[in-house]
Protein backbone atom coordinates (compact mmCIF):
# COMPACT_ATOMS: atom_id res chain seq x y z
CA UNK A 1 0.00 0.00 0.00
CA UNK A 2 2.78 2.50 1.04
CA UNK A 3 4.56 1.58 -2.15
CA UNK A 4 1.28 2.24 -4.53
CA UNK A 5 1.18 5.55 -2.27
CA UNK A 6 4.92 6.73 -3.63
CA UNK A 7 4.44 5.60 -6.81
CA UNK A 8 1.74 7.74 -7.40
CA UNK A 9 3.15 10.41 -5.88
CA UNK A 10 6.42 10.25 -7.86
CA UNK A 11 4.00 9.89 -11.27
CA UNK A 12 2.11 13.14 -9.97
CA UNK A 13 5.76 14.42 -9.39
CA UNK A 14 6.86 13.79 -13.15
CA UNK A 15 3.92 14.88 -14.85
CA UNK A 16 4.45 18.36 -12.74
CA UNK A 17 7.73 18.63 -13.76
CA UNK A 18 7.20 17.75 -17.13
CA UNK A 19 5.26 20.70 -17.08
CA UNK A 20 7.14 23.00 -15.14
CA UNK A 21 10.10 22.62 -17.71
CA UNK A 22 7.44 23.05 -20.55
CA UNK A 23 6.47 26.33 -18.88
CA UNK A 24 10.14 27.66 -18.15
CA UNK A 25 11.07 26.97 -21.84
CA UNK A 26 8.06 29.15 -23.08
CA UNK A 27 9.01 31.51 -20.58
CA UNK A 28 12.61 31.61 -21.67
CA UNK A 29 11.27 31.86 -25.42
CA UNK A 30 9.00 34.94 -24.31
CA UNK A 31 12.10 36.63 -22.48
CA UNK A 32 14.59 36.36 -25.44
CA UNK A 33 12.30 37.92 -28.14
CA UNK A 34 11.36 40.65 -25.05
CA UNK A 35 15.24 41.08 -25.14
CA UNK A 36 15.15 41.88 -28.54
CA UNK A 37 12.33 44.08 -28.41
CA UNK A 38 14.19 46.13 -25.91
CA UNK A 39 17.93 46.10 -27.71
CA UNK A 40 16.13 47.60 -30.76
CA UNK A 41 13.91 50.04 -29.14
CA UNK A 42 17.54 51.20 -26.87
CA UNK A 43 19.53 51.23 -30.49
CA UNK A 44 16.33 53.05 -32.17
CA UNK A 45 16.80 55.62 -29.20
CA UNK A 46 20.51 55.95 -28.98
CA UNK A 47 22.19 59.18 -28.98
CA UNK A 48 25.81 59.81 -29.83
CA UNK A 49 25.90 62.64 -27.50
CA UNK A 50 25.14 62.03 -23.61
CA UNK A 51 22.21 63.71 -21.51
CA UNK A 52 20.16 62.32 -18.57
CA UNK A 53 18.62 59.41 -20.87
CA UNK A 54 22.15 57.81 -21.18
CA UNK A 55 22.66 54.53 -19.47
CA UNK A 56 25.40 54.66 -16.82
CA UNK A 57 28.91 53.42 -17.72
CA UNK A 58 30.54 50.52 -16.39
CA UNK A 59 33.80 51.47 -17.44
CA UNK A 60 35.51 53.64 -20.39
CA UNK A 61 37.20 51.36 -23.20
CA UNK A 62 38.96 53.60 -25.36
CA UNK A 63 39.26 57.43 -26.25
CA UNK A 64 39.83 58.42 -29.74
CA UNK A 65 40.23 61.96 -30.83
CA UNK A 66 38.64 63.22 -34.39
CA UNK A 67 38.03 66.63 -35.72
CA UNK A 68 37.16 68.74 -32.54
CA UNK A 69 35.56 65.97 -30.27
CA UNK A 70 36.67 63.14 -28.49
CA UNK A 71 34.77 59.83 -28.70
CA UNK A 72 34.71 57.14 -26.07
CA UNK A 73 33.67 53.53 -26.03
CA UNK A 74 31.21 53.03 -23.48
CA UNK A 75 30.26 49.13 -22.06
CA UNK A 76 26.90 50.02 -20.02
CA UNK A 77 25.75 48.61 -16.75
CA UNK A 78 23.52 45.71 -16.79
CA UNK A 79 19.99 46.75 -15.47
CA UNK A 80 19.41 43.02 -14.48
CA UNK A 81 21.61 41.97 -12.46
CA UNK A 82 20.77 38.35 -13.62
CA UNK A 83 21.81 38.87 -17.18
CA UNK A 84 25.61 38.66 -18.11
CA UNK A 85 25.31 40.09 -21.55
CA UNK A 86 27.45 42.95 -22.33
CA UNK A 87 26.51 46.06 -24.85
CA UNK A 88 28.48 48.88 -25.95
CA UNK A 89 28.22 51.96 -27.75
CA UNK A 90 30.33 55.17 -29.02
CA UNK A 91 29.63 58.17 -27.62
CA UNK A 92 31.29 62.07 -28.07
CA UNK A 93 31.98 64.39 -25.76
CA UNK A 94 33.45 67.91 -26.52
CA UNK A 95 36.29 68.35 -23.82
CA UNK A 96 37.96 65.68 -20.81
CA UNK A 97 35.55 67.48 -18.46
CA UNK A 98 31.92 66.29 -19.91
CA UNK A 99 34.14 62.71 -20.02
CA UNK A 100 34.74 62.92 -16.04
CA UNK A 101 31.86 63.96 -15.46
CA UNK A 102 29.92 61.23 -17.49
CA UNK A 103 32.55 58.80 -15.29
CA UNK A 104 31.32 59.56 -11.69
CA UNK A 105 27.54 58.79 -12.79
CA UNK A 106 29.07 55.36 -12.28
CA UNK A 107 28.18 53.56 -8.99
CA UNK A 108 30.47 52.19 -6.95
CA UNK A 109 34.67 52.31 -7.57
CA UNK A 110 35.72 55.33 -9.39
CA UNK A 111 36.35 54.33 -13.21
CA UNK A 112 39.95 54.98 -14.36
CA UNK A 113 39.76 57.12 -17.89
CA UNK A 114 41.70 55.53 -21.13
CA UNK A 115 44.68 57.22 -22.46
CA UNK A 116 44.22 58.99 -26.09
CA UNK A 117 44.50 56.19 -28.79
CA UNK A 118 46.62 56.86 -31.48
CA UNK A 119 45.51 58.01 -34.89
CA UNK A 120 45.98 55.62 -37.76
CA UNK A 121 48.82 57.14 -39.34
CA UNK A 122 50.51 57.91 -35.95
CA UNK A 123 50.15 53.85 -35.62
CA UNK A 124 51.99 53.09 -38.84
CA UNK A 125 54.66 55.47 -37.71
CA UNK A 126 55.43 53.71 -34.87
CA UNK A 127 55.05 50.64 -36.54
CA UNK A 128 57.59 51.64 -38.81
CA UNK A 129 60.11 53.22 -36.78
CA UNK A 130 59.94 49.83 -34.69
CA UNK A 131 60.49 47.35 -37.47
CA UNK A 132 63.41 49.96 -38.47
CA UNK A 133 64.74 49.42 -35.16
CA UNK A 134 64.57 45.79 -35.51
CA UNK A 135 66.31 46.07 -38.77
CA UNK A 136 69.02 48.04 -36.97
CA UNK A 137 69.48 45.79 -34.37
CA UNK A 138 69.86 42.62 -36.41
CA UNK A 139 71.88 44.32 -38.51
CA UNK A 140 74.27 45.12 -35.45
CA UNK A 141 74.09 41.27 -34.48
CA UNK A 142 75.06 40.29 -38.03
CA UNK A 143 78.09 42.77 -38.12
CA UNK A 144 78.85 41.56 -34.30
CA UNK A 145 78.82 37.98 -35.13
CA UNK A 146 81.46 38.77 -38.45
CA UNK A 147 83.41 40.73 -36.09
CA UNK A 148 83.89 38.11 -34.06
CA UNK A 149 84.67 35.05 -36.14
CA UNK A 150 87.26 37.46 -37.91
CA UNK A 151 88.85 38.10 -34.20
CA UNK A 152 89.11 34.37 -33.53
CA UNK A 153 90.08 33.88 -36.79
CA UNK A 154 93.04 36.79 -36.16
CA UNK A 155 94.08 35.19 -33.08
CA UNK A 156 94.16 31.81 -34.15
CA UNK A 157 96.96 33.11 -36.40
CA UNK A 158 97.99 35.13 -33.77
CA UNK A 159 98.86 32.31 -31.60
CA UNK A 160 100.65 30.19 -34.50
CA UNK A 161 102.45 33.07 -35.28
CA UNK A 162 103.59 32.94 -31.66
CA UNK A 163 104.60 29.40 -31.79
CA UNK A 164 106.59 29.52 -34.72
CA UNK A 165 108.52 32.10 -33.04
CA UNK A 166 109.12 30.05 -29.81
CA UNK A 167 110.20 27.50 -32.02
CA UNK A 168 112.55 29.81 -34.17
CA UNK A 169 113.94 31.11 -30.80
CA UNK A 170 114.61 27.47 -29.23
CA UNK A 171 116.42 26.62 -32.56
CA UNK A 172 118.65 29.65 -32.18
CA UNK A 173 119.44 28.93 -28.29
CA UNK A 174 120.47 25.38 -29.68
CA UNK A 175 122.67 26.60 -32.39
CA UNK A 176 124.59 29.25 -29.91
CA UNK A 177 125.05 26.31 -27.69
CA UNK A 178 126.99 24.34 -30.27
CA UNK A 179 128.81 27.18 -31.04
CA UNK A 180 129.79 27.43 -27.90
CA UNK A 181 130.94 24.16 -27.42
CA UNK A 182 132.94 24.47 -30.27
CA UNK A 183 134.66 27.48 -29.21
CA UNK A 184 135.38 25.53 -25.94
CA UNK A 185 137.28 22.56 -27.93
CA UNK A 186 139.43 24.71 -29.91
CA UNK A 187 140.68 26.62 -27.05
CA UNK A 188 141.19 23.01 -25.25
CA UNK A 189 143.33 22.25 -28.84
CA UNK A 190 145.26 25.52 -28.54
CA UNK A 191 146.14 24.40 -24.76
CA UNK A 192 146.92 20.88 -25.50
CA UNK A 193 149.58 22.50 -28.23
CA UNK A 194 151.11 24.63 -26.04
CA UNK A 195 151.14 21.94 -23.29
CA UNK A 196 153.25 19.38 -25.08
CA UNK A 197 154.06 17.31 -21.69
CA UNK A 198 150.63 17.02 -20.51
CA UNK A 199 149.30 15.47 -24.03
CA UNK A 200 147.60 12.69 -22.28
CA UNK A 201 146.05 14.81 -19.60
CA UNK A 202 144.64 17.60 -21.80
CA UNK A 203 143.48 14.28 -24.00
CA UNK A 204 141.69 13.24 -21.35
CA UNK A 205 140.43 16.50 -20.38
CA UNK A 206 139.14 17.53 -23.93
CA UNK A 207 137.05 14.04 -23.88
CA UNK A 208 135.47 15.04 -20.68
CA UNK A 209 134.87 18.58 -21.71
CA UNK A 210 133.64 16.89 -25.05
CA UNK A 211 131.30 14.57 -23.21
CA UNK A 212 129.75 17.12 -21.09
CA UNK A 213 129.01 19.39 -24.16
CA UNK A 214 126.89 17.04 -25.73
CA UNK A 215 125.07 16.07 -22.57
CA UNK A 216 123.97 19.47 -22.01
CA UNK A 217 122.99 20.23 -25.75
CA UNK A 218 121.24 16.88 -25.46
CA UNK A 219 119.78 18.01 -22.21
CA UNK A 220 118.66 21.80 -23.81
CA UNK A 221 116.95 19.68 -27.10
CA UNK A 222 115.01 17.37 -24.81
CA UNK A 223 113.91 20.48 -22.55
CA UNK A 224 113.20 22.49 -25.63
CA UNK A 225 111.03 19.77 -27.06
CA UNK A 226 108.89 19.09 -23.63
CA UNK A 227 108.11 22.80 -23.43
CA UNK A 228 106.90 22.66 -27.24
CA UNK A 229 104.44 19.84 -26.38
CA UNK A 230 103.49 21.51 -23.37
CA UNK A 231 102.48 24.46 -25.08
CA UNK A 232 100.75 22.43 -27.74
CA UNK A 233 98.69 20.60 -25.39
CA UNK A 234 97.57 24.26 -23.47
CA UNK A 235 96.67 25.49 -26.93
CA UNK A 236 94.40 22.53 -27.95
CA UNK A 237 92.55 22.55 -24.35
CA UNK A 238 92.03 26.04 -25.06
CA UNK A 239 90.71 25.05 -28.95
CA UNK A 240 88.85 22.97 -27.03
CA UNK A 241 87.35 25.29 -24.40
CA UNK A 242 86.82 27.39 -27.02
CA UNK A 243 84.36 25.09 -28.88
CA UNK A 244 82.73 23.90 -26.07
CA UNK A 245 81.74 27.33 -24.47
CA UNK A 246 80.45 28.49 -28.47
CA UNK A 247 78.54 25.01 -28.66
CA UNK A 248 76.55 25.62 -25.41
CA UNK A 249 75.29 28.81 -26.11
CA UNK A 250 72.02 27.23 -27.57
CA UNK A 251 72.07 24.84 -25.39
CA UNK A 252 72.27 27.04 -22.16
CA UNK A 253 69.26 29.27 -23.87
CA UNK A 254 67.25 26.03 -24.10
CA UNK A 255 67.57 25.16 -21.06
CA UNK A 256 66.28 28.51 -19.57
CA UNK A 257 63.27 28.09 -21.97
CA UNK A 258 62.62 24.66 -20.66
CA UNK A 259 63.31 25.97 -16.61
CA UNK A 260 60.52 28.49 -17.47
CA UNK A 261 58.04 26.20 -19.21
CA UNK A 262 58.20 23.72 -15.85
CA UNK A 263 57.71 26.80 -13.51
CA UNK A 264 54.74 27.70 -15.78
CA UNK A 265 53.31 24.35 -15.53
CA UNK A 266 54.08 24.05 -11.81
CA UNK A 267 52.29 27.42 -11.34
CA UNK A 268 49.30 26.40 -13.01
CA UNK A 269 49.10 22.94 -11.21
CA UNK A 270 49.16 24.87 -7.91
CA UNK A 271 46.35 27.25 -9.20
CA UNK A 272 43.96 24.13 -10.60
CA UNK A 273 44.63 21.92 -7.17
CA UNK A 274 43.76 25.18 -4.87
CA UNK A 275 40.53 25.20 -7.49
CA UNK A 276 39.47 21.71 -6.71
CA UNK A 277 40.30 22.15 -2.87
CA UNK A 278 37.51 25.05 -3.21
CA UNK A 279 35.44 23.38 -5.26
CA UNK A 280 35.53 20.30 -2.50
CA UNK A 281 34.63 22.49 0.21
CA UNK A 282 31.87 23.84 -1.44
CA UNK A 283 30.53 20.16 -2.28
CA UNK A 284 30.85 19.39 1.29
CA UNK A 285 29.31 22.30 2.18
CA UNK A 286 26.38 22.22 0.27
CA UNK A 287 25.17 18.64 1.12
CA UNK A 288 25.17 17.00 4.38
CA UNK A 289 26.39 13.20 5.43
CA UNK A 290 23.15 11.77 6.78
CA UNK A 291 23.56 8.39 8.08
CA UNK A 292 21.19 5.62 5.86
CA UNK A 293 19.96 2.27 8.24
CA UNK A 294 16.54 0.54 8.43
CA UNK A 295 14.04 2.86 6.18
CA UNK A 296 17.03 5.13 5.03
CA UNK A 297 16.23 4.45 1.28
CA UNK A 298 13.03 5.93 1.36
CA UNK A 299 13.56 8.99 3.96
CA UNK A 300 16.25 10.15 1.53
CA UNK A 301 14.01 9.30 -1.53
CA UNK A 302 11.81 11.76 0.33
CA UNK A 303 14.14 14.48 1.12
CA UNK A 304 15.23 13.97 -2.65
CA UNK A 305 12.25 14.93 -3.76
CA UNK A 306 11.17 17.55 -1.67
CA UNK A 307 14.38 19.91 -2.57
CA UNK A 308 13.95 19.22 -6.27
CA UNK A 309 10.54 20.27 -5.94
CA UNK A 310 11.81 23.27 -3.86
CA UNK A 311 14.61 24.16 -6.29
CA UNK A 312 11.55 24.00 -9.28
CA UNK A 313 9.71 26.55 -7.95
CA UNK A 314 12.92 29.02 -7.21
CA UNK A 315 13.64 28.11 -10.93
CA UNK A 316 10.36 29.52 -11.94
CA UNK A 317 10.10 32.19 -9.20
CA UNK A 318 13.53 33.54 -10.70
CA UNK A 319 12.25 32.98 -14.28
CA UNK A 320 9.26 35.01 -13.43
CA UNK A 321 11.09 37.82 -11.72
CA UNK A 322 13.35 38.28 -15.00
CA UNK A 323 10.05 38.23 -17.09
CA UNK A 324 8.31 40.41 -15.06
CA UNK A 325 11.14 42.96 -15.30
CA UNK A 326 12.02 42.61 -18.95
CA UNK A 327 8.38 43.14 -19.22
CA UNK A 328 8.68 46.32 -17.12
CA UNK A 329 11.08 47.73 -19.00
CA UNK A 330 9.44 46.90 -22.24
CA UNK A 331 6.10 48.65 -20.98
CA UNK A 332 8.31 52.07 -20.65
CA UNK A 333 9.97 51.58 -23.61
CA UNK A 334 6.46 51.88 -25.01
CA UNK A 335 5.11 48.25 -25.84
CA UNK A 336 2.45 45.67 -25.34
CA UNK A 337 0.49 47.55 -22.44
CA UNK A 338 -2.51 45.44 -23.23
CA UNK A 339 -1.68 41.85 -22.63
CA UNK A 340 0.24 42.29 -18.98
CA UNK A 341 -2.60 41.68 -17.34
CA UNK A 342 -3.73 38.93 -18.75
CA UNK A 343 0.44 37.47 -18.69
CA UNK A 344 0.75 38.45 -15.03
CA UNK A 345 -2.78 36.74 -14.46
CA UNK A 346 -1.50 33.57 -16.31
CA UNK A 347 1.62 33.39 -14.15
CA UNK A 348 -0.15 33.89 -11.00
CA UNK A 349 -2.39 31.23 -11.46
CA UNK A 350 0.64 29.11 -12.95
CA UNK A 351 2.42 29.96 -9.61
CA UNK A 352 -0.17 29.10 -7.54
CA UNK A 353 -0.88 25.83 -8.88
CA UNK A 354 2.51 24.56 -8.33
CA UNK A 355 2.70 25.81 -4.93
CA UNK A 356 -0.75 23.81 -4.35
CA UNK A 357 0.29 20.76 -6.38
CA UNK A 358 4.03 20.83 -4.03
CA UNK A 359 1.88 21.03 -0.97
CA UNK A 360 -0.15 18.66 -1.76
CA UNK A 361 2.46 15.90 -2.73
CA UNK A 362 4.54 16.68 0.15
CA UNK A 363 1.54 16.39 2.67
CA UNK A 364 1.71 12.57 2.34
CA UNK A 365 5.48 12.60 3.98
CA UNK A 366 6.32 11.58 6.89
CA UNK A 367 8.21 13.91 9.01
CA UNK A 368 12.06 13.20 9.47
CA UNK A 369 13.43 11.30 12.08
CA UNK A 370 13.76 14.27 14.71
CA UNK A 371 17.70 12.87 15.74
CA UNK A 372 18.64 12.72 12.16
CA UNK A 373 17.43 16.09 11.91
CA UNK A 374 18.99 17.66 14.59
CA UNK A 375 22.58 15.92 13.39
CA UNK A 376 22.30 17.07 9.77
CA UNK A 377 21.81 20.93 11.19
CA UNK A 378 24.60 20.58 13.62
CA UNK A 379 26.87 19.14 10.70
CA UNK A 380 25.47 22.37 8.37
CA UNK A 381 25.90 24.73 11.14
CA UNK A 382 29.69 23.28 12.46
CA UNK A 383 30.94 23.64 8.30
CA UNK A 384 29.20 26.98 8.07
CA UNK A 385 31.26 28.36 11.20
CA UNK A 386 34.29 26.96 9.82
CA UNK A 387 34.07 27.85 6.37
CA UNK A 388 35.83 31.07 5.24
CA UNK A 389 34.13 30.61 1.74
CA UNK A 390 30.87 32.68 0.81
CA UNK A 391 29.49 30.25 -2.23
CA UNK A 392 30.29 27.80 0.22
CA UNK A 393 28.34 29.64 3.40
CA UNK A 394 25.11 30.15 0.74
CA UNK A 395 25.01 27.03 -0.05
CA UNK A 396 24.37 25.95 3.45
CA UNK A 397 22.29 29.10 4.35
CA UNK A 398 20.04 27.33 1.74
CA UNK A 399 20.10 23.84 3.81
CA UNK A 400 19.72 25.46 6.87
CA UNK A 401 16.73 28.01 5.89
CA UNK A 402 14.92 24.59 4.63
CA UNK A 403 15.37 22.71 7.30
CA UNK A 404 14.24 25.05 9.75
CA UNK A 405 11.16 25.92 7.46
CA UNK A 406 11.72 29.28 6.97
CA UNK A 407 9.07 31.17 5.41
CA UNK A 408 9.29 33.27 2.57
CA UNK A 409 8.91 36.67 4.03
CA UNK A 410 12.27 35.41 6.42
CA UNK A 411 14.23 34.20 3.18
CA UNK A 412 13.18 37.84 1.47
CA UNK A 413 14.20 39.34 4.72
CA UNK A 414 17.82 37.85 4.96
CA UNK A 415 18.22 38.46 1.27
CA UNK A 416 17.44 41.98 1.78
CA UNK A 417 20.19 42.25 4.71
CA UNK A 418 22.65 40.38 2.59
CA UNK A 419 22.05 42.78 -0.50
CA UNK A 420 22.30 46.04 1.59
CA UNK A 421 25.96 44.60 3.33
CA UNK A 422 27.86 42.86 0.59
CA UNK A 423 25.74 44.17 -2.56
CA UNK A 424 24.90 40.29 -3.79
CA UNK A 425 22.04 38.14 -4.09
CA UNK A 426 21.72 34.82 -1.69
């Protein structure tokens, strides 16, 4: 029996909804062609210069100066709040003062006035005198880089040039050696002449003096020649160096590329998991952890239900409030006077029907288990004194307002006092 009960209820539920979301999309049909009613009859009205009819300005886009007025881009302020849509328009003004003033009919922060643009031709000027510079300065890189490959080429012959003479000065040094030795002999001849009775010592000297000679030239070439492969081997490390450090040059540029690419990424994998951590709280937030055992299925079938229902007629409370002021606005524009009463009699009607059919569906509920009621407001209330998040504190304002049964004239009442403080729908 209790089954056949909620089945009925949840067909009455589906046919209602079925026609609630017939309703909202002729409602949403009537409010876009009343949109366009109202962006023709404002462009049919528009005027380039300003007076008390303008719109206000949400802020000033560009400035542009021709002949003896200045013209501004102008996005205007929404007049519903609910719609996102954004329209512009030019308007002239004959001096900066009629623009400041026009600024401060803004509400709110102080707009911040655009520079002057530039004129067309004072654009391709600057266009042109900045692809001239870029000329220049590649030109100064090209001439740079031949500058230098002619300098290494320069002291690459530099430093042969150097060698050669090294080697032309060890060559000498050998060659005045031998001379020397030379020199040393024959005067060790001339003595062993004059010294007839000492042939056999001066003999023996002249061998020894003979034998040291050629030691030390021998000793001089080898030194020579270890110095000459010393200095080879320092010039080839610095050939070496030398390549190495012009080689790395793209590399090292790469590298810093790469470095910022990773800190880019890193940055925006910090932003997108401080995203999700909001995005979690809010979740949590908005629904509470109710505890399911013995007839759990069904209470939260119930609950279900009843805040679907309640969130279909917000939907079409909020759907009526933008039709009834895009109708508002489209009766002072001058259109349709006839038929609002019989609209706003329609959707009264359609309003109270749904209000009646909701009541009546949700009279055959039980009401929640009193413990499991008082837990799910204490776990609302704990997360909405700890949370530091405002889409996160109206989502539980929500819970807690329908839990407690708040009536309507309380939820207008706290939306009021949360408009006048922070300026922002709840």
């Amino acid at each position: 029996m209790q089954e056949n009960k909620l089945k009925r209820l949840l067909a009455m539920a589906k046919r209602s909804i079925d026609n609630s979301k017939q309703e909202l999309a002729e409602k949403d049909e009537t409010i876009q062609k009343l949109r366009e009613e109202l962006a023709k009859s404002q462009q049919a009205r528009h005027s380039w210069f300003v007076d008390a009819s303008t719109r206000d300005p949400r802020q000033l886009l560009h400035k542009v100066a021709h002949g003896n007025l200045l013209w501004c881009l102008v996005e205007y302020v929404n007049e519903n709040e609910l719609d996102d849509s954004t329209e512009f328009a030019w308007h002239c003004f004959h001096n900066e003062v009629e623009i400041q003033e026009y600024a401060n009919r803004a509400t709110g922060e102080p707009l911040t006035l655009p520079d002057l643009s530039m004129a067309p031709y004072e654009v391709e000027r600057v266009k042109k005198s900045l692809k001239e510079e870029i000329d220049r300065v590649q030109e100064e890189f090209r001439r740079y880089r031949v500058r230098s490959e002619i300098t290494r080429k320069q002291k690459d012959a530099e430093i042969r040039k150097m060698s050669m003479n090294v080697m032309a000065k060890q060559t000498e040094q050998i060659s005045e050696t031998d001379l020397s030795g030379e020199l040393q002999s024959s005067k060790a001849q001339i003595r062993r002449l004059t010294k007839a009775q000492a042939e056999a010592e001066e003999r023996v000297r002249i061998a020894v003096c003979t034998v040291q000679s050629r030691c030390l030239i021998y000793s001089n070439y080898c030194r020579v020649g270890l110095q000459e492969s010393d200095w080879r081997r320092k010039f080839e490390k610095l050939m070496k160096d030398y390549e190495k450090l012009s080689g790395t040059m793209g590399e090292t540029i790469l590298a810093m590329e790469w470095r910022e690419r990773y800190e880019q990424s890193v940055r925006e994998k910090q932003e997108l998991e401080k995203k999700m951590e909001e995005l979690k709280l809010m979740t949590s937030g908005a629904f509470g952890n109710g505890s399911d055992n013995g007839n759990g299925d069904l209470q939260s079938l119930r609950q279900e239900f009843a805040q679907y229902r309640k969130r279909a007629l917000n939907a079409v409370e909020q759907k009526e409030k933008e039709l009834n002021d895009i109708q508002a606005q489209y009766h002072e524009n001058g259109g349709g006077s006839s038929n609002a009463s019989r609209t706003n009699s329609f959707k009264e009607v359609r309003v109270r029907r749904m209000s009646m059919e909701s009541n009546s569906s949700l009279s055959g509920f039980e009401t929640p288990n009193a413990t499991k009621t008082n837990e799910y407001l204490k776990n609302i209330v704990y997360k909405y004194m700890a949370s530091d998040q405002d889409e996160a504190k109206e989502h539980m304002e929500k819970a807690i307002a329908t839990v407690l049964n708040f009536t309507p004239a309380e939820i207008s009442a706290i939306q009021e006092k949360r408009k006048q403080q922070q300026g922002w729908f709840w």
